[in-house]
PDB file of N, CA and C in Angstrom:
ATOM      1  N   UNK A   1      63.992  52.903  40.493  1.00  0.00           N
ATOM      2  CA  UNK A   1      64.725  51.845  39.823  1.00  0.00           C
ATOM      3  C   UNK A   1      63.847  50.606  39.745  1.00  0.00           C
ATOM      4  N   UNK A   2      63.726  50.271  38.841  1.00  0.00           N
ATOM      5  CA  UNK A   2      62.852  48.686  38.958  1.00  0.00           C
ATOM      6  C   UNK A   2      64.307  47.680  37.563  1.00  0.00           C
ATOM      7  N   UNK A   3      63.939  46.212  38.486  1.00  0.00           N
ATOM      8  CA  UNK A   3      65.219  45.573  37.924  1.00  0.00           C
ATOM      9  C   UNK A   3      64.444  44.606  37.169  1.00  0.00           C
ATOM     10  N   UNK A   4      64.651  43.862  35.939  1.00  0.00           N
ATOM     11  CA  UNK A   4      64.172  42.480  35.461  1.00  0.00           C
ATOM     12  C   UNK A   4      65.573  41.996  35.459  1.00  0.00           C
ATOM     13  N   UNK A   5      65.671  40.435  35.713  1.00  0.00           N
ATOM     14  CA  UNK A   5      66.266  39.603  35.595  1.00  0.00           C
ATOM     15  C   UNK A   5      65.956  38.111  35.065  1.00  0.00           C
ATOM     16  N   UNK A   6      67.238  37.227  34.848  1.00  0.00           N
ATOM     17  CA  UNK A   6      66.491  36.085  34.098  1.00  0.00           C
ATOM     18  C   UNK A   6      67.745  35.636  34.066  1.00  0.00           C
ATOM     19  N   UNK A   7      68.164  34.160  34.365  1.00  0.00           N
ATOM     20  CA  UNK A   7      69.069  33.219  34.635  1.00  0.00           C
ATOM     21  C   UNK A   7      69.107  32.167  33.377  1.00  0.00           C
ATOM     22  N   UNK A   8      70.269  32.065  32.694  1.00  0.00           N
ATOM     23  CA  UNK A   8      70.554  31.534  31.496  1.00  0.00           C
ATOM     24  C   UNK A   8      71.797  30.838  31.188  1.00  0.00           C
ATOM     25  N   UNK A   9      72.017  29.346  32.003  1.00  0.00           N
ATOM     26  CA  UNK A   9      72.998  28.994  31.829  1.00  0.00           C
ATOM     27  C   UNK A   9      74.462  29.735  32.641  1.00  0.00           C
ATOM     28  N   UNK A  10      74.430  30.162  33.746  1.00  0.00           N
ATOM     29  CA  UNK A  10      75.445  29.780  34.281  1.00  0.00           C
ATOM     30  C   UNK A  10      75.788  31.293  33.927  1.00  0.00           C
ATOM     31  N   UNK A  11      74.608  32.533  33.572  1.00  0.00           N
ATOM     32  CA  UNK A  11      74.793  33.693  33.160  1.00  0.00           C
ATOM     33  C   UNK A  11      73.098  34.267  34.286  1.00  0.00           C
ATOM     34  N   UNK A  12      73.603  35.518  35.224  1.00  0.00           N
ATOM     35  CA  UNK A  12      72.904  36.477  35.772  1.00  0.00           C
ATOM     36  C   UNK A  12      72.847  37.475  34.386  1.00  0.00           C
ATOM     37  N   UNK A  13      71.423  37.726  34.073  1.00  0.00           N
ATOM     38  CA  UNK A  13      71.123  39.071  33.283  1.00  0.00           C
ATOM     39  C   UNK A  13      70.649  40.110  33.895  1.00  0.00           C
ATOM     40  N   UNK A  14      71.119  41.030  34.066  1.00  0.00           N
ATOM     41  CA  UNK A  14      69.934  42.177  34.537  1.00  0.00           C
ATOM     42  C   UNK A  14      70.002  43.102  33.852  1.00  0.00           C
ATOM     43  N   UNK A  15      68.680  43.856  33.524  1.00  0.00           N
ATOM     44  CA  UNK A  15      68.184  44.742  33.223  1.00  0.00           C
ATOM     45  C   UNK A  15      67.251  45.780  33.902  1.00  0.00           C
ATOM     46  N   UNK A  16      68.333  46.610  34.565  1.00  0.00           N
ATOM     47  CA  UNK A  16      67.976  47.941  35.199  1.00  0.00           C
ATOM     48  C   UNK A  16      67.310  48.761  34.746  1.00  0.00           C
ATOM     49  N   UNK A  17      66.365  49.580  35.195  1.00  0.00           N
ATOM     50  CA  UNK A  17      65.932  50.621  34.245  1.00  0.00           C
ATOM     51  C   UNK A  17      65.699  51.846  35.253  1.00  0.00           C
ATOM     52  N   UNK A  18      65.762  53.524  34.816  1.00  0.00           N
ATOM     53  CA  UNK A  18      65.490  54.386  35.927  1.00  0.00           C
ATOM     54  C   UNK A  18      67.046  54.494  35.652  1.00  0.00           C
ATOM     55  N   UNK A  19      66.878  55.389  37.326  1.00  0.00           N
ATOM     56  CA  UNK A  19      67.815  55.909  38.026  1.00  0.00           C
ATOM     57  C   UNK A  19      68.642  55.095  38.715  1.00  0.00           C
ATOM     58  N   UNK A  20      69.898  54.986  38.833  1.00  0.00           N
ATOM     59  CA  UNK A  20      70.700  54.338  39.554  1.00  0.00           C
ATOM     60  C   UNK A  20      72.169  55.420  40.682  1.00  0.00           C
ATOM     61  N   UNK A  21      71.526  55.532  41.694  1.00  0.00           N
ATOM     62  CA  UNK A  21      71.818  56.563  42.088  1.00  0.00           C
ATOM     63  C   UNK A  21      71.736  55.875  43.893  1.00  0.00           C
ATOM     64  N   UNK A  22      72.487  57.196  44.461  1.00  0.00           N
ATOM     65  CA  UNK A  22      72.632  56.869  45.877  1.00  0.00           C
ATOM     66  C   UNK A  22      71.411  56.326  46.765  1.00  0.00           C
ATOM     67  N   UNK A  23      70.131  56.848  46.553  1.00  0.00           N
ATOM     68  CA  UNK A  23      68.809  56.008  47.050  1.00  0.00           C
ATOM     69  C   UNK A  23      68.679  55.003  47.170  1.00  0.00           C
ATOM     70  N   UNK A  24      69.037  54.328  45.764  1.00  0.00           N
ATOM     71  CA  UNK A  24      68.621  52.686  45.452  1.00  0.00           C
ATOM     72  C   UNK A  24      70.085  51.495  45.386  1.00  0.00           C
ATOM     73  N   UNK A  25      70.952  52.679  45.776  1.00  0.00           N
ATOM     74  CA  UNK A  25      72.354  51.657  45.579  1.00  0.00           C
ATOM     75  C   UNK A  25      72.462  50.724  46.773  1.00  0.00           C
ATOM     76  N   UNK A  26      71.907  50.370  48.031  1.00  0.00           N
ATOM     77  CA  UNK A  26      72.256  49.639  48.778  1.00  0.00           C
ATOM     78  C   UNK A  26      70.984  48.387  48.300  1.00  0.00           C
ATOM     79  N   UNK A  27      69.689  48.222  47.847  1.00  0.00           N
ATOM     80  CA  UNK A  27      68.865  47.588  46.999  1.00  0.00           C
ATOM     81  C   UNK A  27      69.850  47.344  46.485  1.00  0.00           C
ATOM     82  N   UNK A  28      70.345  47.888  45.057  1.00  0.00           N
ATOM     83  CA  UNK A  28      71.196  47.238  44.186  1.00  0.00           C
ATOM     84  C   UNK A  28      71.682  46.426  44.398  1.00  0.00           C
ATOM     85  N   UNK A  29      72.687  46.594  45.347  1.00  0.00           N
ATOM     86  CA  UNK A  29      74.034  45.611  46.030  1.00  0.00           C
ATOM     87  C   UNK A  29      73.259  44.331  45.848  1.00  0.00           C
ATOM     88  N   UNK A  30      72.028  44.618  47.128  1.00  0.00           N
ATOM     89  CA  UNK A  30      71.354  43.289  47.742  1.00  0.00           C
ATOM     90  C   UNK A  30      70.952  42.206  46.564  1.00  0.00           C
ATOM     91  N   UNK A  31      70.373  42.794  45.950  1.00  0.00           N
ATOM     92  CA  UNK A  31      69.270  42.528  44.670  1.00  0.00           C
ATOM     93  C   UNK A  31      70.319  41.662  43.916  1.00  0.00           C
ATOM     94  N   UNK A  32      71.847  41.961  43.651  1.00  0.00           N
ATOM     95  CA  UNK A  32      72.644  41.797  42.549  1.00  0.00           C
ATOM     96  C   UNK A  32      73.547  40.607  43.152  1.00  0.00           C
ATOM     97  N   UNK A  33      74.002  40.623  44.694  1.00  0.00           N
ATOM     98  CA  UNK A  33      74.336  39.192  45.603  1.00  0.00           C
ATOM     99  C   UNK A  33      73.251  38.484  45.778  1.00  0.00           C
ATOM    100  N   UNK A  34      72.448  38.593  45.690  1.00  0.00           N
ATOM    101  CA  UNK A  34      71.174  37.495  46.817  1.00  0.00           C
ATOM    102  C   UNK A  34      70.711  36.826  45.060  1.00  0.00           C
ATOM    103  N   UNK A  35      71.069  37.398  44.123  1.00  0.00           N
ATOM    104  CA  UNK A  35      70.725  36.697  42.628  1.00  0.00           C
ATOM    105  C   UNK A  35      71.632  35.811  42.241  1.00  0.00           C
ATOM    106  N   UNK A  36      72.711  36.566  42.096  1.00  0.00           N
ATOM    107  CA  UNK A  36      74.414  35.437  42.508  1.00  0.00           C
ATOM    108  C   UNK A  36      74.231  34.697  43.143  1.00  0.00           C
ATOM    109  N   UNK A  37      73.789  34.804  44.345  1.00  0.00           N
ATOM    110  CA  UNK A  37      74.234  33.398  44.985  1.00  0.00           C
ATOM    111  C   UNK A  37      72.894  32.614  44.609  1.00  0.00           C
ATOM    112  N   UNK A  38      71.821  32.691  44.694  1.00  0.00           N
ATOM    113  CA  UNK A  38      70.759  31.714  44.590  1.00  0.00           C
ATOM    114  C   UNK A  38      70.384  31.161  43.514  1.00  0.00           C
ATOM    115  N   UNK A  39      71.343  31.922  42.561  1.00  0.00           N
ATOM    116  CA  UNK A  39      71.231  31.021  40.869  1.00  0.00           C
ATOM    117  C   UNK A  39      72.660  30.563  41.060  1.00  0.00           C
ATOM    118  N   UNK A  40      73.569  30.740  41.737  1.00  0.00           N
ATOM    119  CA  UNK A  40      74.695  29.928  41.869  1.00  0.00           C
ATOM    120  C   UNK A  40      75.912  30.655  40.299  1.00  0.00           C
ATOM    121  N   UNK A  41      75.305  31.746  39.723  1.00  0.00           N
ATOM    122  CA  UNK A  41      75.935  32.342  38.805  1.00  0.00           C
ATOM    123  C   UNK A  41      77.397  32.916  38.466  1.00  0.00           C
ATOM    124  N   UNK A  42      77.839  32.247  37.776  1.00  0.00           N
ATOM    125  CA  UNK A  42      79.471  33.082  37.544  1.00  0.00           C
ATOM    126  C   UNK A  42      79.773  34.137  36.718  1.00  0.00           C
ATOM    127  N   UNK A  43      78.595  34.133  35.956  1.00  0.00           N
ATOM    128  CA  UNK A  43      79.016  35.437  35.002  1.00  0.00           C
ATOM    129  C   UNK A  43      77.881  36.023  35.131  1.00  0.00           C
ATOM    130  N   UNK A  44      77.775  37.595  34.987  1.00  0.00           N
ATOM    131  CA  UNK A  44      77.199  38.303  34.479  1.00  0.00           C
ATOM    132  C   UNK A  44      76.755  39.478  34.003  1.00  0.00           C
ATOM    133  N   UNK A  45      76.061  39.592  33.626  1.00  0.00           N
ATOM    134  CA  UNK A  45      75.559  40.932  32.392  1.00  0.00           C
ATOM    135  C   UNK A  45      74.424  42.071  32.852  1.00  0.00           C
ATOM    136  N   UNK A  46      75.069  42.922  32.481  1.00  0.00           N
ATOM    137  CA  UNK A  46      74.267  44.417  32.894  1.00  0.00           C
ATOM    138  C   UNK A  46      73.651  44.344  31.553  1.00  0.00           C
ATOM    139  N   UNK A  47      72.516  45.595  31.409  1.00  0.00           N
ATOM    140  CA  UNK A  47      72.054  45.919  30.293  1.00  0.00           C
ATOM    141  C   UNK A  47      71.592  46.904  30.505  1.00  0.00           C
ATOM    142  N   UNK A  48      72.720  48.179  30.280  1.00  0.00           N
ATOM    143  CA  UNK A  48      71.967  49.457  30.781  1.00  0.00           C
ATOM    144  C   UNK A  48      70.985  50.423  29.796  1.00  0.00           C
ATOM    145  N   UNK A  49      69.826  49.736  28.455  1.00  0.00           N
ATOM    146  CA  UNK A  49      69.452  50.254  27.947  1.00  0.00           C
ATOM    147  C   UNK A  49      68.299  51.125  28.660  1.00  0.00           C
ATOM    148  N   UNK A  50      68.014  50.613  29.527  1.00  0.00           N
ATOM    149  CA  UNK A  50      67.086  51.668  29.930  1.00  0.00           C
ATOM    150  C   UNK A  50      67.283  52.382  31.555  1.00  0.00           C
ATOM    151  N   UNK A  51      68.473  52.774  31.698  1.00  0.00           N
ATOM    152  CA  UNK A  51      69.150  53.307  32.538  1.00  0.00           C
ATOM    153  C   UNK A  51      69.215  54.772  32.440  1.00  0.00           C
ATOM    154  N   UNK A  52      68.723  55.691  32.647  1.00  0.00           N
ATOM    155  CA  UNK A  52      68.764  57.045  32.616  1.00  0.00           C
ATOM    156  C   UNK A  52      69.929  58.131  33.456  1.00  0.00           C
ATOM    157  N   UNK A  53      70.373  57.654  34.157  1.00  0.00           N
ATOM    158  CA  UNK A  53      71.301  57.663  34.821  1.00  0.00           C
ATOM    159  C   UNK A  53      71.972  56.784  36.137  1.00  0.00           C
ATOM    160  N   UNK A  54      73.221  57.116  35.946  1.00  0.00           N
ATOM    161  CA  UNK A  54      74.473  56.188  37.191  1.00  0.00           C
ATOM    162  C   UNK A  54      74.922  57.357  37.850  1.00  0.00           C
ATOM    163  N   UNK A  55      75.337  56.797  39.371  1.00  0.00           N
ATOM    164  CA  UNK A  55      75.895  57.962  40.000  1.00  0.00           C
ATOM    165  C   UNK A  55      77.445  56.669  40.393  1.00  0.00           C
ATOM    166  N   UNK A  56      78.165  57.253  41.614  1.00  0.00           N
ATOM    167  CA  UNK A  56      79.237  56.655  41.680  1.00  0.00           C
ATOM    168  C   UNK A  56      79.068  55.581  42.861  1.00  0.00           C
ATOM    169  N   UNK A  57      78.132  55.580  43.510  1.00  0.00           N
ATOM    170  CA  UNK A  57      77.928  55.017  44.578  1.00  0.00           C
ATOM    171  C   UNK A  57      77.327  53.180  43.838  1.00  0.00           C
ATOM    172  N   UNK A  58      76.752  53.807  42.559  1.00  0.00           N
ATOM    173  CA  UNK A  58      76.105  52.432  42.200  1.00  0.00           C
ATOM    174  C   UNK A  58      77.006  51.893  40.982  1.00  0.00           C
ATOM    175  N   UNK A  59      78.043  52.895  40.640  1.00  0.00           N
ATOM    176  CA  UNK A  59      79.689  52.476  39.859  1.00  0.00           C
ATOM    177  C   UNK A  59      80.148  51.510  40.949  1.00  0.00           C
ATOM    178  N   UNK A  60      80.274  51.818  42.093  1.00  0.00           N
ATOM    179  CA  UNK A  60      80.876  51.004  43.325  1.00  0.00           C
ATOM    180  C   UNK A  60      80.317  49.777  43.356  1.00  0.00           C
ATOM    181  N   UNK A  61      79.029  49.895  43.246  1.00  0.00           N
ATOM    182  CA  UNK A  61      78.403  48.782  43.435  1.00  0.00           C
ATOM    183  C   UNK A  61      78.910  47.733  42.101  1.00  0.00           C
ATOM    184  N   UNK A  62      78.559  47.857  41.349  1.00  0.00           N
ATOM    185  CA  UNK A  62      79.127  47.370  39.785  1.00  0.00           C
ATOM    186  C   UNK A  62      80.717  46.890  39.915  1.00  0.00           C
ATOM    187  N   UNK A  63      81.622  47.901  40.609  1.00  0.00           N
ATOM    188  CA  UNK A  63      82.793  47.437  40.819  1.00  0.00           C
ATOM    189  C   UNK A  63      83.026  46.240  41.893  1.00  0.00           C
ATOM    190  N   UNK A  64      82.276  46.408  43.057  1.00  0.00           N
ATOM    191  CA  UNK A  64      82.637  45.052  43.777  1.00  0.00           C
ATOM    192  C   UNK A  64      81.966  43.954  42.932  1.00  0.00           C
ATOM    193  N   UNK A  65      80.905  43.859  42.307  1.00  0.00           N
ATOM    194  CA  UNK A  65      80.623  42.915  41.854  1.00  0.00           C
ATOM    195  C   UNK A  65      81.666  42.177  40.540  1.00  0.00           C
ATOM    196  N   UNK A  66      82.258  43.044  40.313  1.00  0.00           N
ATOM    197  CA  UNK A  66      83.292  42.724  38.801  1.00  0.00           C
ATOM    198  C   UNK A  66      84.022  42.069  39.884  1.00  0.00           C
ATOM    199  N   UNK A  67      84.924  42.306  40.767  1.00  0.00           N
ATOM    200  CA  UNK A  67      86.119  42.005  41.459  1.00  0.00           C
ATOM    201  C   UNK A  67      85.437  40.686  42.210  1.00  0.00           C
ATOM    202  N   UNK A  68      84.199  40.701  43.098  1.00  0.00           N
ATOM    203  CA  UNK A  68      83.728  39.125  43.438  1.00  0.00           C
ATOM    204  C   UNK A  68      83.889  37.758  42.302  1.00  0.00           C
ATOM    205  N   UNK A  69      83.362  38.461  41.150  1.00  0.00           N
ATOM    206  CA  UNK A  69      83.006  37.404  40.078  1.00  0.00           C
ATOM    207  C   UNK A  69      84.684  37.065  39.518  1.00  0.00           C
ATOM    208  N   UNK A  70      85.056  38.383  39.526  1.00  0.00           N
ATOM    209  CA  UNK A  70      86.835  38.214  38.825  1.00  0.00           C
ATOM    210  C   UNK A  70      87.472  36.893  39.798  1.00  0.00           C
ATOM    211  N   UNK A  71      87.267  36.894  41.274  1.00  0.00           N
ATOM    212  CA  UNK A  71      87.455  36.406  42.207  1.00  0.00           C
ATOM    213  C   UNK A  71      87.338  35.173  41.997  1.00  0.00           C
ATOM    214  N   UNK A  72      86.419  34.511  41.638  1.00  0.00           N
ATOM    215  CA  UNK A  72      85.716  33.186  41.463  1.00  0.00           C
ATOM    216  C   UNK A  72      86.055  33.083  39.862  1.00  0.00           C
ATOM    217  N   UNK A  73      86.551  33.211  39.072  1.00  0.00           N
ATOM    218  CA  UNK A  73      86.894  32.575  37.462  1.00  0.00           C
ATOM    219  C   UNK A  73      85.558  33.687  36.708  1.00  0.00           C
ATOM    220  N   UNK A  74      84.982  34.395  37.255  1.00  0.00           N
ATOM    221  CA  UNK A  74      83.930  34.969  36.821  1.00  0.00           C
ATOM    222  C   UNK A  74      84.057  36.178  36.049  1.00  0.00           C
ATOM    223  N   UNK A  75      83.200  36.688  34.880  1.00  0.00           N
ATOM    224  CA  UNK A  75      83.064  38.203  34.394  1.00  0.00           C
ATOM    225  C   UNK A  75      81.733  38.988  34.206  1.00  0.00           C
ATOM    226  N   UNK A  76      81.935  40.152  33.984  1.00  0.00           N
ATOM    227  CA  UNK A  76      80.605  40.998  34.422  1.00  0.00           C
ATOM    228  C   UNK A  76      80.987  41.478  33.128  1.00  0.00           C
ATOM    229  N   UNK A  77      79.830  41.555  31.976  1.00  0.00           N
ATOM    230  CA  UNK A  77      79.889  41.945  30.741  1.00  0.00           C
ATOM    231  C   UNK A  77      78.120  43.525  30.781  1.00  0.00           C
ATOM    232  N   UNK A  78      78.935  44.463  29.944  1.00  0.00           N
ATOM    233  CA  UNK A  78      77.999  45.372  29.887  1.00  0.00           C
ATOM    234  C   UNK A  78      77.168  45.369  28.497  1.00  0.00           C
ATOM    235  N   UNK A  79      76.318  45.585  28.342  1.00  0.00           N
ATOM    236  CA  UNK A  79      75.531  46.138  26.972  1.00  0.00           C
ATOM    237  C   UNK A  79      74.367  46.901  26.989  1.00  0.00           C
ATOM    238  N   UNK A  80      74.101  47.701  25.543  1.00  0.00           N
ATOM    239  CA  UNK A  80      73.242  48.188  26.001  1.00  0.00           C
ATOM    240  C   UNK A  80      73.630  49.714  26.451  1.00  0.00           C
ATOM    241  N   UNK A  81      74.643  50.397  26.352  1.00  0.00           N
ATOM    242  CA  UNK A  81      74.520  51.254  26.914  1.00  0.00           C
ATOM    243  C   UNK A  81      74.447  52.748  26.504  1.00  0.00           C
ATOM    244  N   UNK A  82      73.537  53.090  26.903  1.00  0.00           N
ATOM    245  CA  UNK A  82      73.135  54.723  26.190  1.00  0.00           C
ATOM    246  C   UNK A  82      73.736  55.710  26.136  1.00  0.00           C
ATOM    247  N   UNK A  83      73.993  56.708  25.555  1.00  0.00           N
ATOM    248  CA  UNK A  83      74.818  57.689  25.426  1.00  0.00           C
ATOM    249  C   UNK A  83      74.601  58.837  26.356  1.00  0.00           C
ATOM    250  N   UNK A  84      73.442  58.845  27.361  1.00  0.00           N
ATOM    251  CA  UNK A  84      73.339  59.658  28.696  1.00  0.00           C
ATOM    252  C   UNK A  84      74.169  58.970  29.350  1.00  0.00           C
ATOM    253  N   UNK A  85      74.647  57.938  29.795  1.00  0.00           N
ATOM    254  CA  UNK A  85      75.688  56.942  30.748  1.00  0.00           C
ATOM    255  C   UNK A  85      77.357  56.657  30.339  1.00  0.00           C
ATOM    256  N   UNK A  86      77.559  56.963  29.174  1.00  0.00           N
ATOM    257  CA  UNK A  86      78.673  56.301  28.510  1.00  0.00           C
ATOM    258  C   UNK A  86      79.627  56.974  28.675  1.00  0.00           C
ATOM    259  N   UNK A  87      79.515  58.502  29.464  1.00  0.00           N
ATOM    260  CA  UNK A  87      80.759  59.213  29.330  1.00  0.00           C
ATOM    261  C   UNK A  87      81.272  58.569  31.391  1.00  0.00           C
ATOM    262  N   UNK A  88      79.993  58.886  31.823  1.00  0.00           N
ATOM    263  CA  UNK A  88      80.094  58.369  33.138  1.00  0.00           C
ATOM    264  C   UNK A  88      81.404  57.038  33.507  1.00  0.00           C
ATOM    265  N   UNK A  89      80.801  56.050  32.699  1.00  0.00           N
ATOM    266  CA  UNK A  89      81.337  54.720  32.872  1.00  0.00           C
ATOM    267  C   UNK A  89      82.469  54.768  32.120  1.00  0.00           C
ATOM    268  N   UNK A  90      82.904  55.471  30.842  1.00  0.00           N
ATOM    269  CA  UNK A  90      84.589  55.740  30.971  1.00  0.00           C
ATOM    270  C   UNK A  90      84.999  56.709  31.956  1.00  0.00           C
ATOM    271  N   UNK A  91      84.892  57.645  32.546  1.00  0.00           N
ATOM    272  CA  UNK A  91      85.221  58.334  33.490  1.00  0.00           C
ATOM    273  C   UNK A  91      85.939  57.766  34.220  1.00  0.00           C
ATOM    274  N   UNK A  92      84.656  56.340  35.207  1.00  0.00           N
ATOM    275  CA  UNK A  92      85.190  56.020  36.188  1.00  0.00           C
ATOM    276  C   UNK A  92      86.217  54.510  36.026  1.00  0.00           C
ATOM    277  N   UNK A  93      86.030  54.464  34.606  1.00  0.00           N
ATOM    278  CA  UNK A  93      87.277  53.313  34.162  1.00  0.00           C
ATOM    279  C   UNK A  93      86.605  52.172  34.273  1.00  0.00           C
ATOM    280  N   UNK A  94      85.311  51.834  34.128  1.00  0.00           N
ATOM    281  CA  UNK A  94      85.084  50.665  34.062  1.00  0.00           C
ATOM    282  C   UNK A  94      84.887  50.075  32.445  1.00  0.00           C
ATOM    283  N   UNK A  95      84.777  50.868  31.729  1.00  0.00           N
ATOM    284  CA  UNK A  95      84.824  50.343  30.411  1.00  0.00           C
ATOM    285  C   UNK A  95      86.064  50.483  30.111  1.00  0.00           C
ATOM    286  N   UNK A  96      87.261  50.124  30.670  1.00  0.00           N
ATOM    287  CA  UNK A  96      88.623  49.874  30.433  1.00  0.00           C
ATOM    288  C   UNK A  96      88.936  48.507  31.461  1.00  0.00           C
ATOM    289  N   UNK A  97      88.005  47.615  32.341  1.00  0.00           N
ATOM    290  CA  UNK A  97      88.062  46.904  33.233  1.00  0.00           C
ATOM    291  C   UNK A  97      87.056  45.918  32.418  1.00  0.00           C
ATOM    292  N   UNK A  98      85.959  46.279  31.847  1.00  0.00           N
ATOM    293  CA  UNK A  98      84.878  45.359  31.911  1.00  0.00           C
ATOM    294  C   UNK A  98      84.223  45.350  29.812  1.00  0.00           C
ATOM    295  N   UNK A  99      84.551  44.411  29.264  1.00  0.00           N
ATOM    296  CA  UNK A  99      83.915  44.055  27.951  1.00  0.00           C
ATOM    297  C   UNK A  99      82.556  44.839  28.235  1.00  0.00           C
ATOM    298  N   UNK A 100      82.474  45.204  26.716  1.00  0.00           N
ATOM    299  CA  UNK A 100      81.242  45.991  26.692  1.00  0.00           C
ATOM    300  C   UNK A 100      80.444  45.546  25.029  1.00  0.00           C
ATOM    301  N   UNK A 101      79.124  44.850  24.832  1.00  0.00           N
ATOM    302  CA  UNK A 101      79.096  44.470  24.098  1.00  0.00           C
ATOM    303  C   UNK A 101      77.586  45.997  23.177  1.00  0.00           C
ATOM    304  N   UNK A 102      77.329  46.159  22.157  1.00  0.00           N
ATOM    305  CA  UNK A 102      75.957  46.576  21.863  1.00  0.00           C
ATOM    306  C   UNK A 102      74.800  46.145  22.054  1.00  0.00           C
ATOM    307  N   UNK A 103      74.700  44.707  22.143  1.00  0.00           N
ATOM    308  CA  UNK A 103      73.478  43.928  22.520  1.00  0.00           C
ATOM    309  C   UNK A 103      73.661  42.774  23.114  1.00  0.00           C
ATOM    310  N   UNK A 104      72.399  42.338  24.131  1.00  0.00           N
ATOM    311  CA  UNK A 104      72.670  41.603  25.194  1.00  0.00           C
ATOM    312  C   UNK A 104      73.329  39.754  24.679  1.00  0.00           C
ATOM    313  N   UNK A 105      72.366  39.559  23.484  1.00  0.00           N
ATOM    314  CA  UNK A 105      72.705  38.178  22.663  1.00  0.00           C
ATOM    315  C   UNK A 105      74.241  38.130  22.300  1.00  0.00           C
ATOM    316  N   UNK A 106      74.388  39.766  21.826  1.00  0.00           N
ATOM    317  CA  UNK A 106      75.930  39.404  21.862  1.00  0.00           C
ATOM    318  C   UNK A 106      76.994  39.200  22.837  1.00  0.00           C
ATOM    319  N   UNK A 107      76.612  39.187  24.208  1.00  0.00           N
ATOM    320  CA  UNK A 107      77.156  39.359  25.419  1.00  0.00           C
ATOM    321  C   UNK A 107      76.857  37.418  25.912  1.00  0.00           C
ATOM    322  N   UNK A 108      75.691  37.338  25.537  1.00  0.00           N
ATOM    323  CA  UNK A 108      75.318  35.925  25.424  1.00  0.00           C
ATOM    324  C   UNK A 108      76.201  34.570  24.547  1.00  0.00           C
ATOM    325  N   UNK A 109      76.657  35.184  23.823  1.00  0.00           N
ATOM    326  CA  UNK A 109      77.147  34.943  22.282  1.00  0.00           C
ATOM    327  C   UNK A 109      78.359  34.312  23.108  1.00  0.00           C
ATOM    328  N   UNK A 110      79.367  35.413  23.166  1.00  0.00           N
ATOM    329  CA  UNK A 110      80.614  35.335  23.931  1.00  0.00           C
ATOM    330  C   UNK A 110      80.796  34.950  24.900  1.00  0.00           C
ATOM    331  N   UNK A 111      79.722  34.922  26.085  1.00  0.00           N
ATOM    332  CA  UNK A 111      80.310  33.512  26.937  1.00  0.00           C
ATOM    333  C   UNK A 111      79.596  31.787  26.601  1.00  0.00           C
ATOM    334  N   UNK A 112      78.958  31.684  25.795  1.00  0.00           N
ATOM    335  CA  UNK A 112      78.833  30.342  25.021  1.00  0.00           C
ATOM    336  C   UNK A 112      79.625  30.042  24.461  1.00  0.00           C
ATOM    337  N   UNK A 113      80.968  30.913  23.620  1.00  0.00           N
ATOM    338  CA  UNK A 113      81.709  30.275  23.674  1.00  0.00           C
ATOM    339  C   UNK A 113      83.034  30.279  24.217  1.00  0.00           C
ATOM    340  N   UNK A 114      82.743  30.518  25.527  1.00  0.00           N
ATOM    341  CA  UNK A 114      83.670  30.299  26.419  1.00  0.00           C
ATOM    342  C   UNK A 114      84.612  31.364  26.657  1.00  0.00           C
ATOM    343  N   UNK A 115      84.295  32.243  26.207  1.00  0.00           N
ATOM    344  CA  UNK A 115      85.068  33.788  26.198  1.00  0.00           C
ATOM    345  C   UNK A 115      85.643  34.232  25.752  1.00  0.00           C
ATOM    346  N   UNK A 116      85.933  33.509  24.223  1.00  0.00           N
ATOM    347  CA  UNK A 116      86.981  34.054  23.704  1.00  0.00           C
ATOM    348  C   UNK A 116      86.905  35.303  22.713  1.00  0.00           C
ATOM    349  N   UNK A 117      85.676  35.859  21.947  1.00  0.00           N
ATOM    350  CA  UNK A 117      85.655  37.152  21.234  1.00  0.00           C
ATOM    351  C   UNK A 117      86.221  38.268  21.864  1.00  0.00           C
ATOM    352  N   UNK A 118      86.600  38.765  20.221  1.00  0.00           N
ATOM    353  CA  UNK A 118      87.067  40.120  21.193  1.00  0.00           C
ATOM    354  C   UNK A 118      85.823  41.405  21.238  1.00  0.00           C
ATOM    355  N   UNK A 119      85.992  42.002  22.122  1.00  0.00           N
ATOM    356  CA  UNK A 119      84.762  42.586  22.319  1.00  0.00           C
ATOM    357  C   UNK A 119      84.974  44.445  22.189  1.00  0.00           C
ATOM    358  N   UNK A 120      83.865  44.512  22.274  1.00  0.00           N
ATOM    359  CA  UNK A 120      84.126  46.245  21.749  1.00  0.00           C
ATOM    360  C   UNK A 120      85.206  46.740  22.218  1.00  0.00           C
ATOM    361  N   UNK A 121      85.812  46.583  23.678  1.00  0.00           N
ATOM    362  CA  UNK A 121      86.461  47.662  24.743  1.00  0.00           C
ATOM    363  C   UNK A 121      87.877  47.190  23.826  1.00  0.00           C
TER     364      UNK A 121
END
């Protein structure tokens, strides 16, 4: 798994790439709080274009983070996501929990203005 990230206004981006799977899911966690808190971030955005696969352990992970941010006035927006992953993430109901946009600007788009589009899901 290797992660890029990049802080934009009051928005965590990440962009995962690889495997996301039981190995690297406790990294994840870390990687995805210790970014939250030190950019001080309320929203943010996955971008699973170059994600080859999710297992459920790192769905979990994704889920506490929706419910922290939900917690605090916050949302976790997805884009980006490939059609090896997409049956996964309705499966486990998070694309019935979490806006899902095609591209990351458009995920950008919608919380500039303040949240109101409606979004793919």
């Amino acid at each position: 798994m290797e992660i890029n990230m990049d802080y934009f206004q009051h928005i965590l981006i990440v962009r995962p790439a690889g495997e996301l799977d039981i190995a690297v899911a406790d990294q994840w966690r870390y990687l995805l709080d210790e970014a939250l808190r030190r950019h001080g971030a309320k929203n943010l955005i996955i971008n699973f274009s170059k994600v080859t696969f999710i297992d459920s352990s790192c769905l979990g992970v994704i889920l506490g983070r929706y419910k922290k941010l939900a917690a605090s006035g916050g949302q976790l927006l997805l884009t980006g996501i490939p059609d090896a992953i997409r049956s996964t993430l309705e499966v486990s109901g998070l694309l019935r929990l979490m806006k899902e946009f095609p591209h990351e600007s458009e995920a950008i788009f919608y919380f500039e203005l303040g949240g109101t589009l409606s979004a793919t899901n």
